[in-house]
N, C-alpha and C. Protein backbone atom coordinates (compact mmCIF):
# COMPACT_ATOMS: atom_id res chain seq x y z
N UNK A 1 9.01 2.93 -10.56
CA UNK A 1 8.87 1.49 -10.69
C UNK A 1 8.13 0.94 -9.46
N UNK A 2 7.55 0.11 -9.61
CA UNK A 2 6.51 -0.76 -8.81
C UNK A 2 7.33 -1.19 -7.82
N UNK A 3 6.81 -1.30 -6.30
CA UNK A 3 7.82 -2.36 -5.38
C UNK A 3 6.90 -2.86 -5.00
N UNK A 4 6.58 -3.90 -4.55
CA UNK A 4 5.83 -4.57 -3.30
C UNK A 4 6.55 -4.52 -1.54
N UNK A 5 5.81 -4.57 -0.81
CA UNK A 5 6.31 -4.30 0.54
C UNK A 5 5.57 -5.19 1.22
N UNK A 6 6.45 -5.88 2.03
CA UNK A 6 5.51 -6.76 3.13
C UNK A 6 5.91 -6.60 4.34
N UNK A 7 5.46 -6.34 5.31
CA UNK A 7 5.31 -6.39 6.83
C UNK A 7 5.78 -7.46 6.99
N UNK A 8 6.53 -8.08 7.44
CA UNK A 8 6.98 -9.48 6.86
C UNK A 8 7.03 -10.04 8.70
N UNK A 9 7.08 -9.91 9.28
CA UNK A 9 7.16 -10.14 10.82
C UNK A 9 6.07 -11.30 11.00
N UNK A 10 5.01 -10.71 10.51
CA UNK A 10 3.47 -12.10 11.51
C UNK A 10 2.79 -12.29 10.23
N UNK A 11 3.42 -11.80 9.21
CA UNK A 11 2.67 -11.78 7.23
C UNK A 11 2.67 -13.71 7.43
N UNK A 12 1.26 -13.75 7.33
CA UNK A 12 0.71 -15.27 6.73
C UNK A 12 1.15 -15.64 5.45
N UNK A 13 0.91 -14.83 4.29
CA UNK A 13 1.04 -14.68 2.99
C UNK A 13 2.32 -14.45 2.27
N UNK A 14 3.66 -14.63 2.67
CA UNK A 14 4.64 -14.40 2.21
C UNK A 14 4.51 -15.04 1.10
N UNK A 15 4.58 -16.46 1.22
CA UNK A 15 4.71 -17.35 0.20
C UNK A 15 4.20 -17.07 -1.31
N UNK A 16 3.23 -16.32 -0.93
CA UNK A 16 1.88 -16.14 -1.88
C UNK A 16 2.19 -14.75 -2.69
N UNK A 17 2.76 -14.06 -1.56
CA UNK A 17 3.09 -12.73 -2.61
C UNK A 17 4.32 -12.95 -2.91
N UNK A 18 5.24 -13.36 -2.90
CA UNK A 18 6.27 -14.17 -3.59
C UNK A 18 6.01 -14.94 -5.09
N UNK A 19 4.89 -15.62 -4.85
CA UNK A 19 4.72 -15.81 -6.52
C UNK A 19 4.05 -15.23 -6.98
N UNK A 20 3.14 -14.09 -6.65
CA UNK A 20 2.58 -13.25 -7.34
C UNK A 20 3.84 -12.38 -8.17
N UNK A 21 4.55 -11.83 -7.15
CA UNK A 21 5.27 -10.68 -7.37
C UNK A 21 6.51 -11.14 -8.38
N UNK A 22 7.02 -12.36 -8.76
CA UNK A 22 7.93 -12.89 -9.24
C UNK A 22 6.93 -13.32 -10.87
N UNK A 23 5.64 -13.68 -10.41
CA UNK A 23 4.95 -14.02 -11.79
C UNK A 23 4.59 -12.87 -12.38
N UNK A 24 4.30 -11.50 -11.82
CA UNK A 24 4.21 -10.53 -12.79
C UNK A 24 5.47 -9.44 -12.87
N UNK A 25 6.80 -9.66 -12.26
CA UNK A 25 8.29 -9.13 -12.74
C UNK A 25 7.87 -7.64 -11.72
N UNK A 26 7.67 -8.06 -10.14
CA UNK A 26 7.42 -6.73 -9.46
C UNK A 26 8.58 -7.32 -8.71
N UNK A 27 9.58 -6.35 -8.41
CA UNK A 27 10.68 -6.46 -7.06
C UNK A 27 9.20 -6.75 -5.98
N UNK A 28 10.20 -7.44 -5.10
CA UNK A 28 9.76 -7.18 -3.46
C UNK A 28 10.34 -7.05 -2.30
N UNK A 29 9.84 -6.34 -1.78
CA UNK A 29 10.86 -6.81 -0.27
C UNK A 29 10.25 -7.08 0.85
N UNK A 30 10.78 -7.87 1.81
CA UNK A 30 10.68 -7.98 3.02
C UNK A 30 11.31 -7.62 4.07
N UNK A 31 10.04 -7.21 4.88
CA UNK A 31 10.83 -5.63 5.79
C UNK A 31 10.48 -6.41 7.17
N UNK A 32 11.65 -7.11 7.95
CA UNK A 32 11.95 -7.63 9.24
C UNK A 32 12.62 -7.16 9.91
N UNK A 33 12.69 -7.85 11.50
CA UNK A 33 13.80 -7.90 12.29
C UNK A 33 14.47 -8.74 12.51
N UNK A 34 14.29 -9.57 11.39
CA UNK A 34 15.41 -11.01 11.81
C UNK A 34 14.67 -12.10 11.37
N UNK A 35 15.04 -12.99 11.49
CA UNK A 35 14.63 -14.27 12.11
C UNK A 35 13.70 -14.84 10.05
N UNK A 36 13.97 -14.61 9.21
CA UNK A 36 13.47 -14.75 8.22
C UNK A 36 14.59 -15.63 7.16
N UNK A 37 13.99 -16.46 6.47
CA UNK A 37 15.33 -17.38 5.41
C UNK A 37 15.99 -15.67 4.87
N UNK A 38 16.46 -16.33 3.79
CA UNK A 38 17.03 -15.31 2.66
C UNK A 38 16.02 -15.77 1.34
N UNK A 39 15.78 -14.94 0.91
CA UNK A 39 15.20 -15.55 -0.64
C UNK A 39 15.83 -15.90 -1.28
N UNK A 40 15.20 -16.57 -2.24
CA UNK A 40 16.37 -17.13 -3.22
C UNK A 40 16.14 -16.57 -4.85
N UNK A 41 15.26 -16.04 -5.29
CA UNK A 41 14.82 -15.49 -6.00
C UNK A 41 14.96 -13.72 -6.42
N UNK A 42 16.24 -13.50 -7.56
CA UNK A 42 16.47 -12.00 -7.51
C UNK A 42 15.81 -11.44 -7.46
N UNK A 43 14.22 -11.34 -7.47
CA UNK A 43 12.91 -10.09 -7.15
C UNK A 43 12.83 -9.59 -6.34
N UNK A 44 13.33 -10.32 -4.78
CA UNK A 44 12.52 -10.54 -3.66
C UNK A 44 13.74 -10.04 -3.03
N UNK A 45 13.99 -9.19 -1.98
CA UNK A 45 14.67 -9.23 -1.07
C UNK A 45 14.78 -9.25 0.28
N UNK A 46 15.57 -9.07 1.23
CA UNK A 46 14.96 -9.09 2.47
C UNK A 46 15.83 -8.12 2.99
N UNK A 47 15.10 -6.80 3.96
CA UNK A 47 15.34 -6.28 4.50
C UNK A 47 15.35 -5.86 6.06
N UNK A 48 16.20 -6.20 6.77
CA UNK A 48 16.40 -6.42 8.33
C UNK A 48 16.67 -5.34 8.77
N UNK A 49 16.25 -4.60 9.44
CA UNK A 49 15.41 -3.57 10.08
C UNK A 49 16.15 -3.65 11.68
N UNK A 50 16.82 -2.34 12.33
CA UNK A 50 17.10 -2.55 14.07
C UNK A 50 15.68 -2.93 14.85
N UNK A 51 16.65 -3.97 15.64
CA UNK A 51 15.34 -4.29 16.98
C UNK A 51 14.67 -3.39 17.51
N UNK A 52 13.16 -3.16 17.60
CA UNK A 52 12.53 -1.90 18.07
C UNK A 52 11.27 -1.92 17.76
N UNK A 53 10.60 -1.14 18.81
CA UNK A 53 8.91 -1.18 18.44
C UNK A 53 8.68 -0.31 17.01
N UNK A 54 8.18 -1.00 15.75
CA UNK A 54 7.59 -0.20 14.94
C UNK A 54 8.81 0.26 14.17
N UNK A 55 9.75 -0.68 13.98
CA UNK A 55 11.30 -0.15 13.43
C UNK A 55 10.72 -0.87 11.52
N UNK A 56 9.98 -1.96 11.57
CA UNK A 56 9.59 -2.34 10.13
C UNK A 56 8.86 -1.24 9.81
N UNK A 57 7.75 -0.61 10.30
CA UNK A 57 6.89 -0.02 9.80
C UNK A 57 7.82 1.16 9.76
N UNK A 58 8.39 2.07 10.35
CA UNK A 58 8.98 3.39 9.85
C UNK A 58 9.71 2.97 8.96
N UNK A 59 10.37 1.91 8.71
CA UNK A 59 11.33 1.74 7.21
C UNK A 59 9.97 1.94 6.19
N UNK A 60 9.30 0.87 6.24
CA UNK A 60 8.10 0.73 4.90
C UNK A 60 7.63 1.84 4.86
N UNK A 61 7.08 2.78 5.64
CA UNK A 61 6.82 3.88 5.41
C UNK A 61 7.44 5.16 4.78
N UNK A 62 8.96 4.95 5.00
CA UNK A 62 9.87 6.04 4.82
C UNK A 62 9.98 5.62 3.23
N UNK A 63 9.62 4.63 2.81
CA UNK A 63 10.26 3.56 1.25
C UNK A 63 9.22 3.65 0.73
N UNK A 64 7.87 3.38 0.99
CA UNK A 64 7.04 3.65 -0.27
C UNK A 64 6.23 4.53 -0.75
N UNK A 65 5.85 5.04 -2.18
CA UNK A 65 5.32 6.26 -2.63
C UNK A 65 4.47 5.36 -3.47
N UNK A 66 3.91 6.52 -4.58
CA UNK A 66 2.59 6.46 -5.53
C UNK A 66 3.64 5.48 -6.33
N UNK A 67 2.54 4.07 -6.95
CA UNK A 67 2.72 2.99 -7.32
C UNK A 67 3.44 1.94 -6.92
N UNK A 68 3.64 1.85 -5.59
CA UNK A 68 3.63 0.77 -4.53
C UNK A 68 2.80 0.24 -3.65
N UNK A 69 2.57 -1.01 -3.78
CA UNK A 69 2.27 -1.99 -2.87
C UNK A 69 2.47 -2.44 -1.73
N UNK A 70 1.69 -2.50 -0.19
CA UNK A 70 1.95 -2.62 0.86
C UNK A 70 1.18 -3.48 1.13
N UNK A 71 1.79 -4.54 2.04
CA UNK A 71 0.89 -5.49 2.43
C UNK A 71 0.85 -5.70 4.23
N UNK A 72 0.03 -5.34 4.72
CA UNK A 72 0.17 -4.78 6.38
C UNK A 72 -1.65 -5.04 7.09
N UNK A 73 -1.14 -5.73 8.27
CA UNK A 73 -2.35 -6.36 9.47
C UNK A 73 -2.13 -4.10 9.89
N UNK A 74 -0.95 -3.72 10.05
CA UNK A 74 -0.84 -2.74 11.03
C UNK A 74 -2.16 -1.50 10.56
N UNK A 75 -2.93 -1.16 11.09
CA UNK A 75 -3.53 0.15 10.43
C UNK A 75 -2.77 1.08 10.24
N UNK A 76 -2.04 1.91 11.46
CA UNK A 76 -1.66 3.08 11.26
C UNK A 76 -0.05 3.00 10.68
N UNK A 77 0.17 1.69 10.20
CA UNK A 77 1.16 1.59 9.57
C UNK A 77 0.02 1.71 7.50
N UNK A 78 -0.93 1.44 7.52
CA UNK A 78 -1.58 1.23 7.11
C UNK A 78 -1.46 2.32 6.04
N UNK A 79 -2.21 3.63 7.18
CA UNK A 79 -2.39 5.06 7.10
C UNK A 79 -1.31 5.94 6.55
N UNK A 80 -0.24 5.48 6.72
CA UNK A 80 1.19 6.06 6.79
C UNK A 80 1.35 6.03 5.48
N UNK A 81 1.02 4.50 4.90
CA UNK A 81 1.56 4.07 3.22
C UNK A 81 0.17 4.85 2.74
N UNK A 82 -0.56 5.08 2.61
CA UNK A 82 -1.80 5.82 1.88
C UNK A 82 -1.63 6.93 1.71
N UNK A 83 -1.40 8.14 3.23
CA UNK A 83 -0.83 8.68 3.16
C UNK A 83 0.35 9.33 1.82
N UNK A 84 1.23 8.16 1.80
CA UNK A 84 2.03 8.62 0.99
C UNK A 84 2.03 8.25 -0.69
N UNK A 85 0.59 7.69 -0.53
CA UNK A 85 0.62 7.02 -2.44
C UNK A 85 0.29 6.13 -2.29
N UNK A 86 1.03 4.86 -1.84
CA UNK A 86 0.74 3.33 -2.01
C UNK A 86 -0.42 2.56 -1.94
N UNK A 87 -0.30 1.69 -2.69
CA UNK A 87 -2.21 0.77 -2.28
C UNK A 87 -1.59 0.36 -1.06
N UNK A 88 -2.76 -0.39 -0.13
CA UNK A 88 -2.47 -1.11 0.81
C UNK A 88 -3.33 -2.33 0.87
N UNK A 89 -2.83 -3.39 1.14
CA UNK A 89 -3.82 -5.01 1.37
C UNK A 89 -3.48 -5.36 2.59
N UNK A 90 -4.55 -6.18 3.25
CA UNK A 90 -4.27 -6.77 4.11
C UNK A 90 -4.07 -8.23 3.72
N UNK A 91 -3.38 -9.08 5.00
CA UNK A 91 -3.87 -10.40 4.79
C UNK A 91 -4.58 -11.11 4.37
N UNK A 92 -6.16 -10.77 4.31
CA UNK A 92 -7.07 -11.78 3.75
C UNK A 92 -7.60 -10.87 2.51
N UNK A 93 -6.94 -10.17 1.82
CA UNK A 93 -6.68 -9.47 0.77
C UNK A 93 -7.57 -8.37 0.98
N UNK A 94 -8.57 -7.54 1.89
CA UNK A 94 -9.18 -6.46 1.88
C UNK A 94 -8.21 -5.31 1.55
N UNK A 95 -8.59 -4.88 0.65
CA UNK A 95 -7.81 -3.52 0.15
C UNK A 95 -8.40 -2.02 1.08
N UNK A 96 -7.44 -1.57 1.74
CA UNK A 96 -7.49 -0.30 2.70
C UNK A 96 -7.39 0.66 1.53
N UNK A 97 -8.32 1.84 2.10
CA UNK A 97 -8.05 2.98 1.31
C UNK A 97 -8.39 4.40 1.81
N UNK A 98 -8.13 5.80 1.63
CA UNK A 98 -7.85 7.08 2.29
C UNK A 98 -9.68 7.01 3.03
N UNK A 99 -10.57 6.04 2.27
CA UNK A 99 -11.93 5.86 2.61
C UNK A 99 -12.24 5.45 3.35
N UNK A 100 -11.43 4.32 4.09
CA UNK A 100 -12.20 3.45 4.93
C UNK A 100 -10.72 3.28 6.11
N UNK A 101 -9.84 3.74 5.76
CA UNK A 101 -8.85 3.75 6.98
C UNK A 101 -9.45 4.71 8.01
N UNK A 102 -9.73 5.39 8.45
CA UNK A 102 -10.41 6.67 9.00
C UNK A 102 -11.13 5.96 10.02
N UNK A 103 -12.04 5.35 9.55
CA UNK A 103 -13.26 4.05 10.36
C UNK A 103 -12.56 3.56 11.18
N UNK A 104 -11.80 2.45 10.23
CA UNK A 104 -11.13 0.95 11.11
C UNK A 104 -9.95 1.41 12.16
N UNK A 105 -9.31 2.70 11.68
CA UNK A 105 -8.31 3.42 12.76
C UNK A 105 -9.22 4.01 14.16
N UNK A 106 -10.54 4.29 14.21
CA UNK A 106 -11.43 4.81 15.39
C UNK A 106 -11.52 3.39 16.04
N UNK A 107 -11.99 2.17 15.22
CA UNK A 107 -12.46 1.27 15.74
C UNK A 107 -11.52 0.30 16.63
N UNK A 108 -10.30 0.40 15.83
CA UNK A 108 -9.34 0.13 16.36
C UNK A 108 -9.11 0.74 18.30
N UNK A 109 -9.03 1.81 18.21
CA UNK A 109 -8.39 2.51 19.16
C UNK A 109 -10.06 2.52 20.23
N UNK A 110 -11.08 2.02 19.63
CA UNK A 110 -12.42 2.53 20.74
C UNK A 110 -12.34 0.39 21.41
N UNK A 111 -11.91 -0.40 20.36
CA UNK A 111 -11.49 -1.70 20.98
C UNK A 111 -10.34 -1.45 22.17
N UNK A 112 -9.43 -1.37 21.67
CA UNK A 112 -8.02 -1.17 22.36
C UNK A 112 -8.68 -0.41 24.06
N UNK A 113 -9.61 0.43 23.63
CA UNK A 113 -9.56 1.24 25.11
C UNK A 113 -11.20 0.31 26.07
N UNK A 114 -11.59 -0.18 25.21
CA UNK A 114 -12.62 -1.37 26.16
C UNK A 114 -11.92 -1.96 26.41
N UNK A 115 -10.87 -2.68 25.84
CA UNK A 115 -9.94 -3.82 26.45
C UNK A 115 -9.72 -3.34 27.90
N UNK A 116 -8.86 -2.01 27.56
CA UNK A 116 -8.06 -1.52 29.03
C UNK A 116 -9.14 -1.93 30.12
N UNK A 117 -10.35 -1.04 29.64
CA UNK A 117 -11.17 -0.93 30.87
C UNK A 117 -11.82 -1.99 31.15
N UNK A 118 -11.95 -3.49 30.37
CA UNK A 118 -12.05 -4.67 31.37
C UNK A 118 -11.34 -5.71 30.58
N UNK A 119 -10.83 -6.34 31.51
CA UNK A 119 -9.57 -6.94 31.35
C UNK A 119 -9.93 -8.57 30.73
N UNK A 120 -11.43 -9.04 31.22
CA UNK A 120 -12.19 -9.96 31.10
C UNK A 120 -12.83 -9.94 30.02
N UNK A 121 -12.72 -8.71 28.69
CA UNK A 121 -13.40 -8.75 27.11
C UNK A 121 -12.39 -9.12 26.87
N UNK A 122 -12.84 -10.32 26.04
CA UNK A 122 -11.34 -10.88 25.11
C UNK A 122 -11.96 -10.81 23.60
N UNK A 123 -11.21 -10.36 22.95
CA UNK A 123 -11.44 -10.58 21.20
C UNK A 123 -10.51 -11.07 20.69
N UNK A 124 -10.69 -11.83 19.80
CA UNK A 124 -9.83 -12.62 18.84
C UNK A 124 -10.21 -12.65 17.45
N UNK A 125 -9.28 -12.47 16.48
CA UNK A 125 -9.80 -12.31 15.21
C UNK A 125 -10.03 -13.69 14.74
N UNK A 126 -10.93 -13.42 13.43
CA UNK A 126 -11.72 -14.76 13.24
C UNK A 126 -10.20 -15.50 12.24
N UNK A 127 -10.36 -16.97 12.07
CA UNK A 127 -9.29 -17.77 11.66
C UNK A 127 -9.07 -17.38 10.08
N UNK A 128 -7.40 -17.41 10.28
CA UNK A 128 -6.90 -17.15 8.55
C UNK A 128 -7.12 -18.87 7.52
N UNK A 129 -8.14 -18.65 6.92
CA UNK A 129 -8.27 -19.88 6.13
C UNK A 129 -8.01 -19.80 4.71
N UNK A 130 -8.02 -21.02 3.79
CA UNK A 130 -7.92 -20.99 2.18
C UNK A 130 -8.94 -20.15 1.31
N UNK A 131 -9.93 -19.31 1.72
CA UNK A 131 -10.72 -18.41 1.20
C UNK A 131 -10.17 -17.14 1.31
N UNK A 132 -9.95 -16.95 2.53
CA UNK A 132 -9.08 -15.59 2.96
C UNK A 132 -7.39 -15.60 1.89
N UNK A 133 -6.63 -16.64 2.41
CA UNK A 133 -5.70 -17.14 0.52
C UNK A 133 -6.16 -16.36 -0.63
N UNK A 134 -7.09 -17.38 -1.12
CA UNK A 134 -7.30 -16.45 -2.39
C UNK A 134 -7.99 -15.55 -2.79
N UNK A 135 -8.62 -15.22 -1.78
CA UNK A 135 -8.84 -13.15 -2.05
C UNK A 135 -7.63 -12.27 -2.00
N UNK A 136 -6.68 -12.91 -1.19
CA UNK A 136 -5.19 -12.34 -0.98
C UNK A 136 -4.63 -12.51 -2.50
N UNK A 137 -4.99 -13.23 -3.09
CA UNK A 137 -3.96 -13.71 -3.98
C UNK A 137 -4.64 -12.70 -5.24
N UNK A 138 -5.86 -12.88 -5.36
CA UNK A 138 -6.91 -12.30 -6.49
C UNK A 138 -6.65 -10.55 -5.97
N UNK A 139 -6.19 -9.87 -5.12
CA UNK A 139 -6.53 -8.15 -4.65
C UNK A 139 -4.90 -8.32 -5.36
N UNK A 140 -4.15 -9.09 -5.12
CA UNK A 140 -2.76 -8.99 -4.86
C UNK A 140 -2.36 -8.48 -6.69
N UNK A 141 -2.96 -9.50 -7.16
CA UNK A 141 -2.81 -9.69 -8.84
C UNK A 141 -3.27 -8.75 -8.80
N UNK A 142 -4.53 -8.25 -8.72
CA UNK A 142 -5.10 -6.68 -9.27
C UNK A 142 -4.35 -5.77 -8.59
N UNK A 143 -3.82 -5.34 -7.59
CA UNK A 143 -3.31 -4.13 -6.90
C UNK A 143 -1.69 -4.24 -7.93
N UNK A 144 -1.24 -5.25 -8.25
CA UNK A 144 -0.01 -4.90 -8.69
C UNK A 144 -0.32 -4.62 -9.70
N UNK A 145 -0.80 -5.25 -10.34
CA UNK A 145 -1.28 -5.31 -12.03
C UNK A 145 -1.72 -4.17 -12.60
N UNK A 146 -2.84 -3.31 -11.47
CA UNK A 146 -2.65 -1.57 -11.59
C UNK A 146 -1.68 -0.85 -11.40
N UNK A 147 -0.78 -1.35 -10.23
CA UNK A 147 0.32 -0.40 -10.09
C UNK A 147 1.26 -0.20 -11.16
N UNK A 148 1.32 -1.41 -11.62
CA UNK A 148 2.13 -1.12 -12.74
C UNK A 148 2.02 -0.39 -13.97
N UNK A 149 0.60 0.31 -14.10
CA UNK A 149 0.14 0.92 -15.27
C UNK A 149 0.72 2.43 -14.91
N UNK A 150 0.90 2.56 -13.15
CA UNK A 150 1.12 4.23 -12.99
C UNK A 150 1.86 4.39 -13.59
């Protein structure tokens, strides 16, 4: 059976995959450390996770297989769910895959290590707006909407 999974910690899009996931009859959960309402809606649940670096992502990882849904900023939390079956989306709905994680995981880690070495490159990702929304919303409908055929 289909689950949806959300990174639910810095997830912009809760709201959004909440009515996706409730308008096409997919459980979901939300995988935190706290600090989140309760849902109110039997689809959706919330799952609170021990305080700790990377304590959401080893749950979501350990939980989802082939025909689940992950929704994750993290790459190598990213990698982990692909790895094991699952689609993966990001926030502004780009769908990750065994294709293009490989790339953005180098690019990742060749940023991360210019940072170190000057302290004065700053990057910032570009702003989450109502376009970035509904590509989230449009990958979201299609990624479940397949999953559910597995």
């Amino acid at each position: 059976m289909t689950t949806l999974f959300i990174d639910a910690d810095a997830c912009p899009v809760k709201a959004e995959a909440e009515r996706v996931a409730v308008r096409v009859g997919v459980p979901m959960v939300l995988v935190c450390n706290g600090g989140l309402r309760l849902p109110t809606h039997p689809l959706v649940r919330l799952q609170i996770v021990a305080a700790g670096p990377d304590e959401a992502d080893k749950w979501i990882a350990d939980n989802c297989g082939p025909g689940d849904v992950v929704v994750t900023a993290d790459l190598p939390l990213a990698d982990r769910c692909l790895k094991a079956g699952a689609q993966v989306l990001q926030h502004d709905g780009e769908v990750l895959s065994i294709a293009n994680i490989g790339p953005r995981l180098a690019s990742r880690d060749l940023m991360a290590d210019l940072r170190a070495a000057d302290p004065f490159l700053r990057g910032g990702g570009a702003s989450f707006g109502k376009a970035d929304r509904a590509r989230f919303l449009q990958s979201l409908d299609r990624a479940l909407t397949a999953a559910r055929r597995v």
